[in-house]
Protein backbone atom coordinates (compact mmCIF):
# COMPACT_ATOMS: atom_id res chain seq x y z
CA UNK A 1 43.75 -30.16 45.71
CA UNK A 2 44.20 -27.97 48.88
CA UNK A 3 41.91 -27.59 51.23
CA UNK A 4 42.37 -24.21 53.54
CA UNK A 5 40.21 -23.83 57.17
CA UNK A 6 40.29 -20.65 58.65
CA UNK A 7 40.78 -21.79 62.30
CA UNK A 8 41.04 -18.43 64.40
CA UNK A 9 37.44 -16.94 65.22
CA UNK A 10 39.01 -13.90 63.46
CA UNK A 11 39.34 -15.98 60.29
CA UNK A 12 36.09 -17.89 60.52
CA UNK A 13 34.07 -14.32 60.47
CA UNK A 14 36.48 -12.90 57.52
CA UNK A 15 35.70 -16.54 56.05
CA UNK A 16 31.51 -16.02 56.39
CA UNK A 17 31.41 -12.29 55.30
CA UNK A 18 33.28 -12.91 52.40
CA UNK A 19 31.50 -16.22 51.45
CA UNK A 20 28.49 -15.58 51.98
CA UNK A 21 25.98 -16.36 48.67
CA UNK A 22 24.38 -13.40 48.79
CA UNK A 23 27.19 -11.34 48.98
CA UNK A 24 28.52 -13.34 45.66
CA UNK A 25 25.56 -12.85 43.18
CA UNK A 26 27.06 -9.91 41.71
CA UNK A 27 30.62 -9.45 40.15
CA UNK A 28 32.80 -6.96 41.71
CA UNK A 29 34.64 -6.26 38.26
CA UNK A 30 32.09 -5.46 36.03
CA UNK A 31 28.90 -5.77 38.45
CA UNK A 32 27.25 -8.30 36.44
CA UNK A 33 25.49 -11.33 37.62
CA UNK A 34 27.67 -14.67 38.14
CA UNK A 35 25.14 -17.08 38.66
CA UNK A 36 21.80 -16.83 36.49
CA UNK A 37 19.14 -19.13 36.38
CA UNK A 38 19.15 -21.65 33.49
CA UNK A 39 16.89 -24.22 32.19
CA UNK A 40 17.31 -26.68 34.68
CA UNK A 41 16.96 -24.54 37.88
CA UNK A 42 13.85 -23.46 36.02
CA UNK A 43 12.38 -26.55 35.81
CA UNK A 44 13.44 -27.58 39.96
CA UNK A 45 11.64 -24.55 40.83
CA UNK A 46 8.50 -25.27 39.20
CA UNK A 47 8.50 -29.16 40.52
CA UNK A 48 9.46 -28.41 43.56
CA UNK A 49 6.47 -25.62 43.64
CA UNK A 50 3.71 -27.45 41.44
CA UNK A 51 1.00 -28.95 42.92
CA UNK A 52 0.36 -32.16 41.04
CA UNK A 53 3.77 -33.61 41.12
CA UNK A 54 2.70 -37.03 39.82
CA UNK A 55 1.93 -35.63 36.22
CA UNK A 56 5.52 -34.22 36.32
CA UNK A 57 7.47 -37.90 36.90
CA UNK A 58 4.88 -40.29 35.81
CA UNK A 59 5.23 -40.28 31.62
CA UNK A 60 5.10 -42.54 29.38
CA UNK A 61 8.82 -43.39 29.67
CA UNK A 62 8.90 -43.75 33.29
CA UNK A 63 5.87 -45.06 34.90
CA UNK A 64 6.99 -47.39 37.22
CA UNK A 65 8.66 -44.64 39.39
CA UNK A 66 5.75 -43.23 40.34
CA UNK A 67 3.85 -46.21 41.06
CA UNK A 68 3.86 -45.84 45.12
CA UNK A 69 3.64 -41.28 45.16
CA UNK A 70 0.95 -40.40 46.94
CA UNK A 71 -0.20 -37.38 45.35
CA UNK A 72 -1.68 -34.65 48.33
């Protein structure tokens, strides 16, 4: 697999506007959406935003992960 760097400041700035992820959510063909949110981003989200995280990875399958989570 190649691997290409843009090394002139020239190419870097080219390399950033173009790159950019918000410049990338929407297709330039057809103008629809590349990336949409699926199951598991749904699910990140609301762990990562939830305020009792403990009842999230503490089940009955995996208890002893959770043993030492101080819940705040």
């Amino acid at each position: 697999m190649d691997v290409h760097v843009p090394l002139s400041l020239e190419a870097q700035a080219e390399a950033h506007l173009l790159m950019f992820s918000h410049t990338n959510i929407l297709s330039s063909t057809i103008g629809d959406l590349i990336s949409r949110p699926t199951q598991d981003m749904h699910i990140g989200l609301y762990i990562l935003t939830s305020e009792n995280r403990r009842g999230i990875c503490a089940n009955k399958y995996n208890t002893h992960n959770c043993r030492n989570f101080k819940n705040e």
